[in-house]
N, C-alpha and C. Protein backbone atom coordinates (compact mmCIF):
# COMPACT_ATOMS: atom_id res chain seq x y z
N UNK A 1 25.30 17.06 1.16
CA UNK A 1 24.00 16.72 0.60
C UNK A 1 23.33 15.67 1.50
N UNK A 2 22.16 16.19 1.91
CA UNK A 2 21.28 14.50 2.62
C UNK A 2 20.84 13.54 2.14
N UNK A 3 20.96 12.52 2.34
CA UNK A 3 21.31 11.23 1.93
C UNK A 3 19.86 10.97 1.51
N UNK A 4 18.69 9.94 0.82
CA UNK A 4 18.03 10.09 0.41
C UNK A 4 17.81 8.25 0.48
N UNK A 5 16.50 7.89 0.93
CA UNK A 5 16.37 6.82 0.88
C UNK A 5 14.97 6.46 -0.07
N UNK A 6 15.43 5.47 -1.14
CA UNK A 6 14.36 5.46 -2.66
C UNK A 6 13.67 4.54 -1.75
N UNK A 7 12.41 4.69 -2.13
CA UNK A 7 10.93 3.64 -2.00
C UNK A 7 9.89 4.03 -3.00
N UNK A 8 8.74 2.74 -3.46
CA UNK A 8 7.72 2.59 -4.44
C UNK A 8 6.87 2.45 -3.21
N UNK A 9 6.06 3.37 -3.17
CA UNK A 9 4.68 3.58 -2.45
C UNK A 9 3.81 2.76 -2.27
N UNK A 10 2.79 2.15 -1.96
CA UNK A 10 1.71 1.22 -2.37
C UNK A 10 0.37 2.62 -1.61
N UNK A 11 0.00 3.35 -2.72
CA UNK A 11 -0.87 4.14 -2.74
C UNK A 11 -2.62 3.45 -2.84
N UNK A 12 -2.38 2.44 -3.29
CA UNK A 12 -4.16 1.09 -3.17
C UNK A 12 -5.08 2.03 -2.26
N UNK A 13 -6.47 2.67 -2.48
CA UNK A 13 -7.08 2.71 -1.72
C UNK A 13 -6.59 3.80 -0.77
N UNK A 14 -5.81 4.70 -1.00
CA UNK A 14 -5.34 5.87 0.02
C UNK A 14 -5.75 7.14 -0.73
N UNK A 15 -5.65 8.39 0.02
CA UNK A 15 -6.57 9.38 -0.48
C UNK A 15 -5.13 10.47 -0.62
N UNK A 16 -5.36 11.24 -1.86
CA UNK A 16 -4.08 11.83 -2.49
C UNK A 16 -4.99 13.41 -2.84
N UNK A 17 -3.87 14.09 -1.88
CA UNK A 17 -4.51 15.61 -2.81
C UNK A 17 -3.56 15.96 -3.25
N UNK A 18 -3.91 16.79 -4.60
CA UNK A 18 -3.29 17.59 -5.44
C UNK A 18 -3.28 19.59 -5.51
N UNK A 19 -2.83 19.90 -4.76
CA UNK A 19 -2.75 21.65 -4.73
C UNK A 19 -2.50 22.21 -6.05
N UNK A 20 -3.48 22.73 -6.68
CA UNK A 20 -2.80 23.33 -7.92
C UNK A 20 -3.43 22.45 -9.49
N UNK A 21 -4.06 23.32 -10.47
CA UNK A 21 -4.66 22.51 -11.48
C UNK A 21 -4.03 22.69 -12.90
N UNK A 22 -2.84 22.57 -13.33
CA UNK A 22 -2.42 23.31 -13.72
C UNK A 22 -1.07 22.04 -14.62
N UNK A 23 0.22 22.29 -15.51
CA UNK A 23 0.55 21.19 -15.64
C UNK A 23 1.08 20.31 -14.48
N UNK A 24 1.80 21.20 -13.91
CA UNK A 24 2.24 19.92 -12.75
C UNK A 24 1.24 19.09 -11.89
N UNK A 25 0.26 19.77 -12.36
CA UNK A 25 -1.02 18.48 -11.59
C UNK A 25 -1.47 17.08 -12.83
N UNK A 26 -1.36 18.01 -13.78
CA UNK A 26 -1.46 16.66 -14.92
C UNK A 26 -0.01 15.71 -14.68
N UNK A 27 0.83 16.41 -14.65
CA UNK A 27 2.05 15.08 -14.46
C UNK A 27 1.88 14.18 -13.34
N UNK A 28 1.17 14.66 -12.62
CA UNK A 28 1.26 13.61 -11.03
C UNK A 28 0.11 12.70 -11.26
N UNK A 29 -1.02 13.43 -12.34
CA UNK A 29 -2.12 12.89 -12.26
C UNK A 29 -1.54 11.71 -13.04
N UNK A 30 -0.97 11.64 -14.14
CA UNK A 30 -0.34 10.41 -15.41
C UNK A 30 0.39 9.98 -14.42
N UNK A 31 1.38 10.52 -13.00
CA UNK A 31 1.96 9.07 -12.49
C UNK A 31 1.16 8.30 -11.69
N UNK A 32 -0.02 8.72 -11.46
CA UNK A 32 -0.87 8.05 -10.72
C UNK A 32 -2.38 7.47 -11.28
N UNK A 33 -2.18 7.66 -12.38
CA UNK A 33 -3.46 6.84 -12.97
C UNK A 33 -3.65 5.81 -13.11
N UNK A 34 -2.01 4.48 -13.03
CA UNK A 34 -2.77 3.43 -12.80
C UNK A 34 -2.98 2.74 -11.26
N UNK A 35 -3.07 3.89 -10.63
CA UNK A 35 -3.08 3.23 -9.20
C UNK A 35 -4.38 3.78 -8.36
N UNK A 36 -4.96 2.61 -8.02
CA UNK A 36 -6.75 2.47 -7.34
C UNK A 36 -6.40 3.77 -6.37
N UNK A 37 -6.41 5.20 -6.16
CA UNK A 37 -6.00 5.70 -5.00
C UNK A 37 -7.54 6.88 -5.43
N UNK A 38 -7.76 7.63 -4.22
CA UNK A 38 -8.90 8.89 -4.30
C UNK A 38 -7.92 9.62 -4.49
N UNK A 39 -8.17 10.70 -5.48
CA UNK A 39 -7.50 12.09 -5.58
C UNK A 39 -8.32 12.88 -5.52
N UNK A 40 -7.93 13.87 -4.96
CA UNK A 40 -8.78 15.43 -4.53
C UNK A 40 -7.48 16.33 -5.26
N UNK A 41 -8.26 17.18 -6.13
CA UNK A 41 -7.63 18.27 -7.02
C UNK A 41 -8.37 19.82 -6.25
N UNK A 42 -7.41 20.31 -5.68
CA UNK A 42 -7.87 21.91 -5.21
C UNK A 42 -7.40 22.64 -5.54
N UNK A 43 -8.12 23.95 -6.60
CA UNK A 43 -7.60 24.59 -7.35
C UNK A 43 -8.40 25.75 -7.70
N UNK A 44 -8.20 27.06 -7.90
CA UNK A 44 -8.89 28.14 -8.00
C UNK A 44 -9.44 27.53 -9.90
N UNK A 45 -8.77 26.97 -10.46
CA UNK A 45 -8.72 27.14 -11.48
C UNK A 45 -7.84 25.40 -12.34
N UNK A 46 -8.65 25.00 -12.93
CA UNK A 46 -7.98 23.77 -13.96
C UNK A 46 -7.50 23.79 -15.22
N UNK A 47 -6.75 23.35 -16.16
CA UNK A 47 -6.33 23.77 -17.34
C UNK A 47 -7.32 22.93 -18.28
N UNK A 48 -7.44 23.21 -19.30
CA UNK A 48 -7.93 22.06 -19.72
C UNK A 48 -7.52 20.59 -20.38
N UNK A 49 -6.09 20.88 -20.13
CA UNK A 49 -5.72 19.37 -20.47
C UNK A 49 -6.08 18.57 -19.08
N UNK A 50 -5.75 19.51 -18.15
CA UNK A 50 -6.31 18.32 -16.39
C UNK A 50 -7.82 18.34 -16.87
N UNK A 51 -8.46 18.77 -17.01
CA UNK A 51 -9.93 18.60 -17.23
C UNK A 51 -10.31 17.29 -18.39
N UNK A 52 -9.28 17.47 -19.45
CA UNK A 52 -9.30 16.57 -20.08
C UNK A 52 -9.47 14.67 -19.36
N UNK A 53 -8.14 15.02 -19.04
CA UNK A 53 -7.53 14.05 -18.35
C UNK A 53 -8.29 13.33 -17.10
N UNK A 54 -9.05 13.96 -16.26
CA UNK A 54 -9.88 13.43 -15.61
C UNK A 54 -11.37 13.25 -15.51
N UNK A 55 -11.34 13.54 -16.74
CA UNK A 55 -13.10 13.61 -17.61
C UNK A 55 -13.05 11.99 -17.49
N UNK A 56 -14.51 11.05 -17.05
CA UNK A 56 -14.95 10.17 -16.93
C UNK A 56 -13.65 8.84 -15.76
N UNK A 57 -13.14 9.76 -14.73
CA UNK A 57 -11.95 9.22 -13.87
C UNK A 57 -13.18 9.61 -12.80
N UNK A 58 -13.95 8.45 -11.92
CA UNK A 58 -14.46 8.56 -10.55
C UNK A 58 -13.81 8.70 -9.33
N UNK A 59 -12.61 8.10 -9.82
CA UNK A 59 -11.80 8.31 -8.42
C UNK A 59 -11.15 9.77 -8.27
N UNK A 60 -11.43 10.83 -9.42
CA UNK A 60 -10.76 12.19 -9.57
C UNK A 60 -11.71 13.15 -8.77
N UNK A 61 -11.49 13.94 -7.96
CA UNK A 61 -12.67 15.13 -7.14
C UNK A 61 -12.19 16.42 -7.47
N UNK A 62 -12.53 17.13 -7.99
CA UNK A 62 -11.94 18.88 -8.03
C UNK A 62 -12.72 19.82 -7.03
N UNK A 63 -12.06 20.45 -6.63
CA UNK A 63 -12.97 21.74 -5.86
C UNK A 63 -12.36 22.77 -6.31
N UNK A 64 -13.11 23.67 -6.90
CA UNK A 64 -12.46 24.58 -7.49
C UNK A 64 -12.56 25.86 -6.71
N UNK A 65 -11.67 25.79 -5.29
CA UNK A 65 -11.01 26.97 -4.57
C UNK A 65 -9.79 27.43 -4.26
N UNK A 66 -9.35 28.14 -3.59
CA UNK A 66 -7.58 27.99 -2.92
C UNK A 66 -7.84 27.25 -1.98
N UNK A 67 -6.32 26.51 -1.77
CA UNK A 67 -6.29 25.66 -0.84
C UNK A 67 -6.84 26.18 0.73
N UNK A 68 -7.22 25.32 1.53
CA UNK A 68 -7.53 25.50 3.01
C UNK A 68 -6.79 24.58 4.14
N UNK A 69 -6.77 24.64 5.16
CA UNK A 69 -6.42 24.03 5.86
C UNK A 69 -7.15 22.63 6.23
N UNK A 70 -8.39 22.70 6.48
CA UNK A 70 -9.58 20.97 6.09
C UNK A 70 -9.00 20.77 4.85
N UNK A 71 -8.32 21.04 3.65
CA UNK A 71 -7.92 20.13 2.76
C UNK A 71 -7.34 18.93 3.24
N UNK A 72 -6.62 19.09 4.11
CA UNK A 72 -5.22 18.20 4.26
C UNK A 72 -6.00 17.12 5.31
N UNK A 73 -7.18 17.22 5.59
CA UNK A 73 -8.27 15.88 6.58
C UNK A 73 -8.36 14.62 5.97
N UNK A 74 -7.91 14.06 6.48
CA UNK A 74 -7.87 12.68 5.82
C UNK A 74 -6.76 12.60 4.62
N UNK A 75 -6.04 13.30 4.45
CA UNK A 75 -4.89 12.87 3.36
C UNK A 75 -3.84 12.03 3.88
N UNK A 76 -3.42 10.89 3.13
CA UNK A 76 -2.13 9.77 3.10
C UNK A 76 -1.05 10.92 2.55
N UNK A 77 -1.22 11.41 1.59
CA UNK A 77 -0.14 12.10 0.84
C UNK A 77 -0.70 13.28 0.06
N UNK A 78 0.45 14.11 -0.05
CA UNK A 78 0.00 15.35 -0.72
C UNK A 78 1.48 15.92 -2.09
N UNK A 79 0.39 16.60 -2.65
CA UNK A 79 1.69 17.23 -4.22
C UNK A 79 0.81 18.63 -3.89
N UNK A 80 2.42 19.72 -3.74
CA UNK A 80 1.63 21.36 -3.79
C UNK A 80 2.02 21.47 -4.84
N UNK A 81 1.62 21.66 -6.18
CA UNK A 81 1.79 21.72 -7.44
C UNK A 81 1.25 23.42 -7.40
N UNK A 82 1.89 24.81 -6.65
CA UNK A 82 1.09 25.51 -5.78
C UNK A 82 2.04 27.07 -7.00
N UNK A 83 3.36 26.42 -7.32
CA UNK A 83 4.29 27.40 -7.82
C UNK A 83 4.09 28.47 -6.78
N UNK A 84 4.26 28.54 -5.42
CA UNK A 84 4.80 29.47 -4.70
C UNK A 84 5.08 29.06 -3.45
N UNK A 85 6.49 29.41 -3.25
CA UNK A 85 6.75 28.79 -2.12
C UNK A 85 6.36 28.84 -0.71
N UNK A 86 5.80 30.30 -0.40
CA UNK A 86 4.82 30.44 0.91
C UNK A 86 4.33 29.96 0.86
N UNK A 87 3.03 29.72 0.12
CA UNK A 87 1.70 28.61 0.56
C UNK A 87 2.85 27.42 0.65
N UNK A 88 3.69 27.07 -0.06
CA UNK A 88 4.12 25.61 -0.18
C UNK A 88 4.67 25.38 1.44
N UNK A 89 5.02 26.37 1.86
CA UNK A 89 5.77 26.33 3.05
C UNK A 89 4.61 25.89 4.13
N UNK A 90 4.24 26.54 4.05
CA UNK A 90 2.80 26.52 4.83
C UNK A 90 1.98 25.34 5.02
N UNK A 91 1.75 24.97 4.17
CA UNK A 91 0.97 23.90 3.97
C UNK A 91 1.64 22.65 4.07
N UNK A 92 2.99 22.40 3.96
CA UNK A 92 4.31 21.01 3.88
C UNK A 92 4.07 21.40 5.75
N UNK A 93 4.11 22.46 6.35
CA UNK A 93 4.47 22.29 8.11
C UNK A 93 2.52 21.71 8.36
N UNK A 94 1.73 22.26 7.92
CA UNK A 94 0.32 21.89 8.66
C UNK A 94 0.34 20.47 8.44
N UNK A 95 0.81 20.33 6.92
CA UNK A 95 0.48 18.49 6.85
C UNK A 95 1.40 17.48 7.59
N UNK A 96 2.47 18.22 7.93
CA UNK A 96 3.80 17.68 8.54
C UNK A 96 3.31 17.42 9.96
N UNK A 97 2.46 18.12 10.66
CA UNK A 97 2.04 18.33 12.18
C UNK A 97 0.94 17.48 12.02
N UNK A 98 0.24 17.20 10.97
CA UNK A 98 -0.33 15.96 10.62
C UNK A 98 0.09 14.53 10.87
N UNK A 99 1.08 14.44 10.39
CA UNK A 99 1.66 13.46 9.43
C UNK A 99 2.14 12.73 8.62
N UNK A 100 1.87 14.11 7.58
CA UNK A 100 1.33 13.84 5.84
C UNK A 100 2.76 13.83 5.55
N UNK A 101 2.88 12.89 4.76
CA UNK A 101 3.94 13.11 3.48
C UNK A 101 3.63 14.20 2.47
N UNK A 102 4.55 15.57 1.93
CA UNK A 102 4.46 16.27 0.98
C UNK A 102 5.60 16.68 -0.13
N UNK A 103 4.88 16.73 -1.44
CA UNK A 103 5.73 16.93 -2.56
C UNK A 103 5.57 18.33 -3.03
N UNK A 104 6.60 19.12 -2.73
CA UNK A 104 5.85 20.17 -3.16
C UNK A 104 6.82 20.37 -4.71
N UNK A 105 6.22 20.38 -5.73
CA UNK A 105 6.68 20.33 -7.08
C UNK A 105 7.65 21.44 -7.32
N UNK A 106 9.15 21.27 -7.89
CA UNK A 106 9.92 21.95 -8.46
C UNK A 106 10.12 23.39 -6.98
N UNK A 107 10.22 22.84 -5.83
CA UNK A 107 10.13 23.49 -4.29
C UNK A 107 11.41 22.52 -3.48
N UNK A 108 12.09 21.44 -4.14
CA UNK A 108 12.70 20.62 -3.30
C UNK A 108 12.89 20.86 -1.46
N UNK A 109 13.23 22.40 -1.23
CA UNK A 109 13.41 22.23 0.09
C UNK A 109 11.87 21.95 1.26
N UNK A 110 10.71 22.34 0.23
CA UNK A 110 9.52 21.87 1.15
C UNK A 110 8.91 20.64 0.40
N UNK A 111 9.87 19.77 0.65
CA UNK A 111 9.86 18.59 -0.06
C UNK A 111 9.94 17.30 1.24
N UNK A 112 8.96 16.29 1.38
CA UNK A 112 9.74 15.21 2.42
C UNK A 112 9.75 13.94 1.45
N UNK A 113 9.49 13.95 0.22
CA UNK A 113 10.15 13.11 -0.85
C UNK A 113 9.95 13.08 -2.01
N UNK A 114 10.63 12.94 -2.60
CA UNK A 114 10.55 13.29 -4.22
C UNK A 114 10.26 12.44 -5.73
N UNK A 115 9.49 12.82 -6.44
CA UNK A 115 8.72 11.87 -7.16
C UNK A 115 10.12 11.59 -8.41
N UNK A 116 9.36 10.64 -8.90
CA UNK A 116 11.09 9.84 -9.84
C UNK A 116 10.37 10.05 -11.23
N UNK A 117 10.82 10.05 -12.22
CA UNK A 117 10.75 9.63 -13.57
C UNK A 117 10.79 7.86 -13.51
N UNK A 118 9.88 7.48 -14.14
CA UNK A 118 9.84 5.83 -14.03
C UNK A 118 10.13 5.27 -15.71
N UNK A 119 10.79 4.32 -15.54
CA UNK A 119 10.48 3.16 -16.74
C UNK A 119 10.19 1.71 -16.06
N UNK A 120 8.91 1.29 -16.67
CA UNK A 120 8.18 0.29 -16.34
C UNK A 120 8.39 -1.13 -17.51
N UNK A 121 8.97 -2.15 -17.42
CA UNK A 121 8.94 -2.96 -18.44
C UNK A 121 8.10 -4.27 -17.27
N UNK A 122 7.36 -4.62 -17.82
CA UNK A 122 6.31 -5.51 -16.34
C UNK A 122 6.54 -5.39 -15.39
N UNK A 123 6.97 -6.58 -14.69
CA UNK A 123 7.04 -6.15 -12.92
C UNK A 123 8.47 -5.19 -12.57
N UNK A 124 9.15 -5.32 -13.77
CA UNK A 124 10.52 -4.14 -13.79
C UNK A 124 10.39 -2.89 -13.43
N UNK A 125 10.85 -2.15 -12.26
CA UNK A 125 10.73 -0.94 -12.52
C UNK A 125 11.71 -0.28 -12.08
N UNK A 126 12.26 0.77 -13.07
CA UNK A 126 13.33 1.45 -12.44
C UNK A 126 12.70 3.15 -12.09
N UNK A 127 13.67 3.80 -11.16
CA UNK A 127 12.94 5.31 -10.75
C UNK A 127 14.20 6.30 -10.30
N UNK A 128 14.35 7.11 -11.52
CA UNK A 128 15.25 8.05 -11.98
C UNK A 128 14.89 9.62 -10.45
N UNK A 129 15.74 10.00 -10.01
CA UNK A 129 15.19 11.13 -9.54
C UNK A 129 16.61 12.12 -9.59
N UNK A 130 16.23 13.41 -9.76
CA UNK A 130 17.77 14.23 -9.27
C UNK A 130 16.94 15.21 -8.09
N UNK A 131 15.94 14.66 -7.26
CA UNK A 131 15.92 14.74 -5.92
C UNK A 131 15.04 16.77 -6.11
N UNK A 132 14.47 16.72 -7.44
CA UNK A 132 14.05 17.81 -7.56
C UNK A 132 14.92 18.58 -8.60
N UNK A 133 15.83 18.97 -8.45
CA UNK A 133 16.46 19.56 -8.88
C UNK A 133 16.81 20.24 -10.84
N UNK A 134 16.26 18.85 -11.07
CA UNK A 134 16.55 18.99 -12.67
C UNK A 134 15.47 17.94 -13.38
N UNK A 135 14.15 18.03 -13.15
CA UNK A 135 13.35 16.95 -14.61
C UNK A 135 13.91 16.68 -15.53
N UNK A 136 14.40 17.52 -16.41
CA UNK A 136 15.08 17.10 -17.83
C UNK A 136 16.31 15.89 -18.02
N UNK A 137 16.50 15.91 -16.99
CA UNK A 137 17.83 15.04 -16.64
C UNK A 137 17.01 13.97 -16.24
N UNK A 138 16.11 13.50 -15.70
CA UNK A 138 15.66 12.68 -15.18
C UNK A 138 14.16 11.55 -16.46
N UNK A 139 14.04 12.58 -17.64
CA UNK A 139 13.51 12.68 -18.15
C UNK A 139 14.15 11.91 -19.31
N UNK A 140 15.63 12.40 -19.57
CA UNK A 140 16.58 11.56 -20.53
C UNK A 140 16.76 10.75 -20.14
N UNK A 141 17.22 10.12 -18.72
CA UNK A 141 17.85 9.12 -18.69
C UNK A 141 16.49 7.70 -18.85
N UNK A 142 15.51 8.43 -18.56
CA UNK A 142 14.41 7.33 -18.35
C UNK A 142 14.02 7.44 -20.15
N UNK A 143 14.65 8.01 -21.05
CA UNK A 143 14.23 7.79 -22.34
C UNK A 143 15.37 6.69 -22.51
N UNK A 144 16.36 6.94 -21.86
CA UNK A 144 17.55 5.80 -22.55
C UNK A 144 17.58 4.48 -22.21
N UNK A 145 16.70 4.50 -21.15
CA UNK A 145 16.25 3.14 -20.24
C UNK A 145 15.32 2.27 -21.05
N UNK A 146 14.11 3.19 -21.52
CA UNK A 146 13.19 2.82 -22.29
C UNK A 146 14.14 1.97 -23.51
N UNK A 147 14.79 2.61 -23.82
CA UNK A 147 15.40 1.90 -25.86
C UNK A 147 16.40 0.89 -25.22
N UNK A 148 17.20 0.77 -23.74
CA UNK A 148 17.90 -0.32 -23.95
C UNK A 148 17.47 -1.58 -23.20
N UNK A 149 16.17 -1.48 -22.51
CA UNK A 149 15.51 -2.50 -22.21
C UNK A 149 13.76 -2.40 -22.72
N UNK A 150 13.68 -2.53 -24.14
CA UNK A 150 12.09 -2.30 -24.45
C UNK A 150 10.81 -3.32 -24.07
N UNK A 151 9.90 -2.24 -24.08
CA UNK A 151 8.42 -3.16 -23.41
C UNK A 151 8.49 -4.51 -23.98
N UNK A 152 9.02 -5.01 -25.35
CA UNK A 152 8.55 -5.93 -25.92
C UNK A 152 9.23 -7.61 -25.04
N UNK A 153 10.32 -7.11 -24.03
CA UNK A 153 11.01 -7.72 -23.03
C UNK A 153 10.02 -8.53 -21.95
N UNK A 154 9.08 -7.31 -21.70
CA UNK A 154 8.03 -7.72 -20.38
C UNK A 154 8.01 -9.00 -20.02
N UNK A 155 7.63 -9.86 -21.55
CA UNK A 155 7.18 -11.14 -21.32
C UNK A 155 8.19 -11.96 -21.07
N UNK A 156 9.28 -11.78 -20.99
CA UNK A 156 10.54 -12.63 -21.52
C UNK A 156 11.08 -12.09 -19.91
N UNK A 157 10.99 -11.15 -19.26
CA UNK A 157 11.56 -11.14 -17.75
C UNK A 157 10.27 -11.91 -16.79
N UNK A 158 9.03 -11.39 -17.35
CA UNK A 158 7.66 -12.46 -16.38
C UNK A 158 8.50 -13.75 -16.21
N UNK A 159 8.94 -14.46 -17.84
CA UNK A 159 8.90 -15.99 -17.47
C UNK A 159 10.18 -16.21 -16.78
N UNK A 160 11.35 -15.50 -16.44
CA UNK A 160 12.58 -15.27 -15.49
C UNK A 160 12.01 -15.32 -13.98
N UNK A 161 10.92 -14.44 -14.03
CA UNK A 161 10.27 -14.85 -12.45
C UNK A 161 9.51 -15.91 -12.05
N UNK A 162 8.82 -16.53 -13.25
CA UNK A 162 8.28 -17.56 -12.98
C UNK A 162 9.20 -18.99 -12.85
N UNK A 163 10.29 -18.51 -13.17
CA UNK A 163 11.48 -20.29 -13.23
C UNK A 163 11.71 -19.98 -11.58
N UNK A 164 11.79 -18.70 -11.37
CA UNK A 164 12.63 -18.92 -9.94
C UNK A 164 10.95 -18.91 -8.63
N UNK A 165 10.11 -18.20 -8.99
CA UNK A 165 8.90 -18.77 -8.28
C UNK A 165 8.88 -20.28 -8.39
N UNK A 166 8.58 -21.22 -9.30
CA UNK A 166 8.64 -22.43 -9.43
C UNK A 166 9.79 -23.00 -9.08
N UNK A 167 10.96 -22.39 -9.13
CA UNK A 167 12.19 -22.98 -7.74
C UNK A 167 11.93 -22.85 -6.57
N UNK A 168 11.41 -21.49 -6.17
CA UNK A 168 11.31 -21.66 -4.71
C UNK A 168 10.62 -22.28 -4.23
N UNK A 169 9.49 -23.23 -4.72
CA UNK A 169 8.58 -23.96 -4.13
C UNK A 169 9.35 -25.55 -4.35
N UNK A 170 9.93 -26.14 -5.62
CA UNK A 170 10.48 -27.12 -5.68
C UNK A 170 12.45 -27.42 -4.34
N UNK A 171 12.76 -26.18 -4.84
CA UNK A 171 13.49 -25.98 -3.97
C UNK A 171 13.58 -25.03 -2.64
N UNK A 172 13.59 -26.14 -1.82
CA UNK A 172 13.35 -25.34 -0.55
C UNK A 172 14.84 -24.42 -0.08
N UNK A 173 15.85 -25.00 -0.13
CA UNK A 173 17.07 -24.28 0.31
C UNK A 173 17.33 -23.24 -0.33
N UNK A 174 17.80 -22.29 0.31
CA UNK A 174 17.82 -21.23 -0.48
C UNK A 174 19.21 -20.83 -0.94
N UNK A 175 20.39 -21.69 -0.69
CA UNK A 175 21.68 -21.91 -1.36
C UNK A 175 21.25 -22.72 -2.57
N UNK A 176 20.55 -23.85 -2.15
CA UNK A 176 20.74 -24.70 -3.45
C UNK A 176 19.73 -23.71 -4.81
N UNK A 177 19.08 -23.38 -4.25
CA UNK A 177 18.14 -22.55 -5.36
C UNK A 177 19.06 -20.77 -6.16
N UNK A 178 19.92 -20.79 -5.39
CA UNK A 178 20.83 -19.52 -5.47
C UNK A 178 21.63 -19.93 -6.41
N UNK A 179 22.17 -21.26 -6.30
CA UNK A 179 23.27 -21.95 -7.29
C UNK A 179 22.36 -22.13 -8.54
N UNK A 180 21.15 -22.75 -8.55
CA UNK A 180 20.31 -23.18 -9.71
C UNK A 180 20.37 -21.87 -10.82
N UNK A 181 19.59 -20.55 -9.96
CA UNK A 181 19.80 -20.14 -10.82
C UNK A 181 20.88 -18.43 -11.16
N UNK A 182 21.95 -18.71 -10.30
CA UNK A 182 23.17 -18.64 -11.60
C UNK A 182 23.90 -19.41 -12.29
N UNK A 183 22.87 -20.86 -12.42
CA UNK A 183 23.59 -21.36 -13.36
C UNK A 183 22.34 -21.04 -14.62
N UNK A 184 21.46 -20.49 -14.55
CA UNK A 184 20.39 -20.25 -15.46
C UNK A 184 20.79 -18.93 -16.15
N UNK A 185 21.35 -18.09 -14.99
CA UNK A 185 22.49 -16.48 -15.62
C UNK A 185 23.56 -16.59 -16.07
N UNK A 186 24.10 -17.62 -15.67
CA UNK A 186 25.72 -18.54 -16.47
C UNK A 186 25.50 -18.63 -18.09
N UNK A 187 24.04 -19.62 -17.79
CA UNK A 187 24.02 -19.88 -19.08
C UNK A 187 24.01 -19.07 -20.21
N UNK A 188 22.65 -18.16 -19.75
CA UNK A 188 22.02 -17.04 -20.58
C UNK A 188 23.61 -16.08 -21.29
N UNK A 189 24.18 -15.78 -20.40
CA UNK A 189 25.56 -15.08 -20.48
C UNK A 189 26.82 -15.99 -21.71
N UNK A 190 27.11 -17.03 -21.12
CA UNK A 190 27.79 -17.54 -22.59
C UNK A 190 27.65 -17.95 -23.42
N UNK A 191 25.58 -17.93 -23.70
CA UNK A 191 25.46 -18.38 -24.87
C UNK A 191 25.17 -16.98 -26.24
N UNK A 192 24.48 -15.70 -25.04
CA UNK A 192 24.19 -14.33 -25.87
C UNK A 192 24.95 -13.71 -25.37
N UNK A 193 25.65 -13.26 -24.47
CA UNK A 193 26.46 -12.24 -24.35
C UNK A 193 28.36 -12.54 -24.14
N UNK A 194 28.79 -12.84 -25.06
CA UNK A 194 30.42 -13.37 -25.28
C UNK A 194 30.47 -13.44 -26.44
């Protein structure tokens, strides 16, 4: 199996097309709605929950054709949400001779990386993937994540970052600040968890 190296994108301000209008374009569209990015949706055809979904979204563009080859002009990244693997093939080598990073949905082998199931508790984030292969699996485990670390936490890990932000500025060494705070995880540990 090839080895697989995880990264969180910083999509800010980069231009994202979507092949395909259909559900797997609504799922990419919900992992990317809270992030400032242009999306271009190209699609013979939209469902109407994507229509839903990007009703009063400016940063959303549809063209409602089959894909082309000028699609892929100016794209950072691409999802063939295309359900067939020729075009998918096709289109992962033009953007590839590009540049482009491509996802081609539930296609893993015309894949150059693969989107995760996320659980988000504030700046926490964890990102489940089985590398394509199985959503549902990826889908549970990020439900079990959700119930054993819940949103209502957010605030209570913020102020964990803010003791050690406010160390690193009081303390400059970065041993002595390492010791500080596992003795702050020392604590936390034998007073709730023993």
């Amino acid at each position: 199996m090839q080895k697989r190296y995880p990264i969180f994108l910083n999509l800010s301000d980069k231009q994202v097309l979507i092949a395909g209008g259909g559900s797997a374009c609504l799922e990419k569209l919900m992992g990317l709605s809270e992030i400032p990015c242009q999306i271009q949706i190209v699609s013979p055809e939209i469902s109407p929950a994507v229509h839903e979904f990007i009703s009063g979204k400016p940063n959303i563009h549809v063209i409602l054709r089959t894909l082309v080859e000028t699609d892929l002009e100016g794209k950072d990244l691409i999802f063939l949400a295309t359900n067939n693997g020729k075009t998918n093939a096709e289109f992962r080598n033009l953007a590839n001779q590009k540049g482009i990073w491509v996802n081609a949905v539930d296609d893993p082998v015309n894949c150059d990386f693969f989107s995760a199931s996320q659980v988000k508790v504030g700046s926490i984030r964890f990102a489940i993937s089985t590398e394509g292969n199985f959503a549902g699996i990826s889908s549970l485990l990020r439900q079990i994540l959700e119930e054993l670390i819940p949103v209502e936490h957010a605030d209570d890990f913020e102020a964990l970052f803010e003791i050690r932000r406010q160390l690193k500025l009081r303390l400059s060494d970065p041993q002595k600040r390492k010791l500080a705070l596992q003795s702050v995880i020392k604590q936390l540990r034998e007073t709730y968890f023993q």
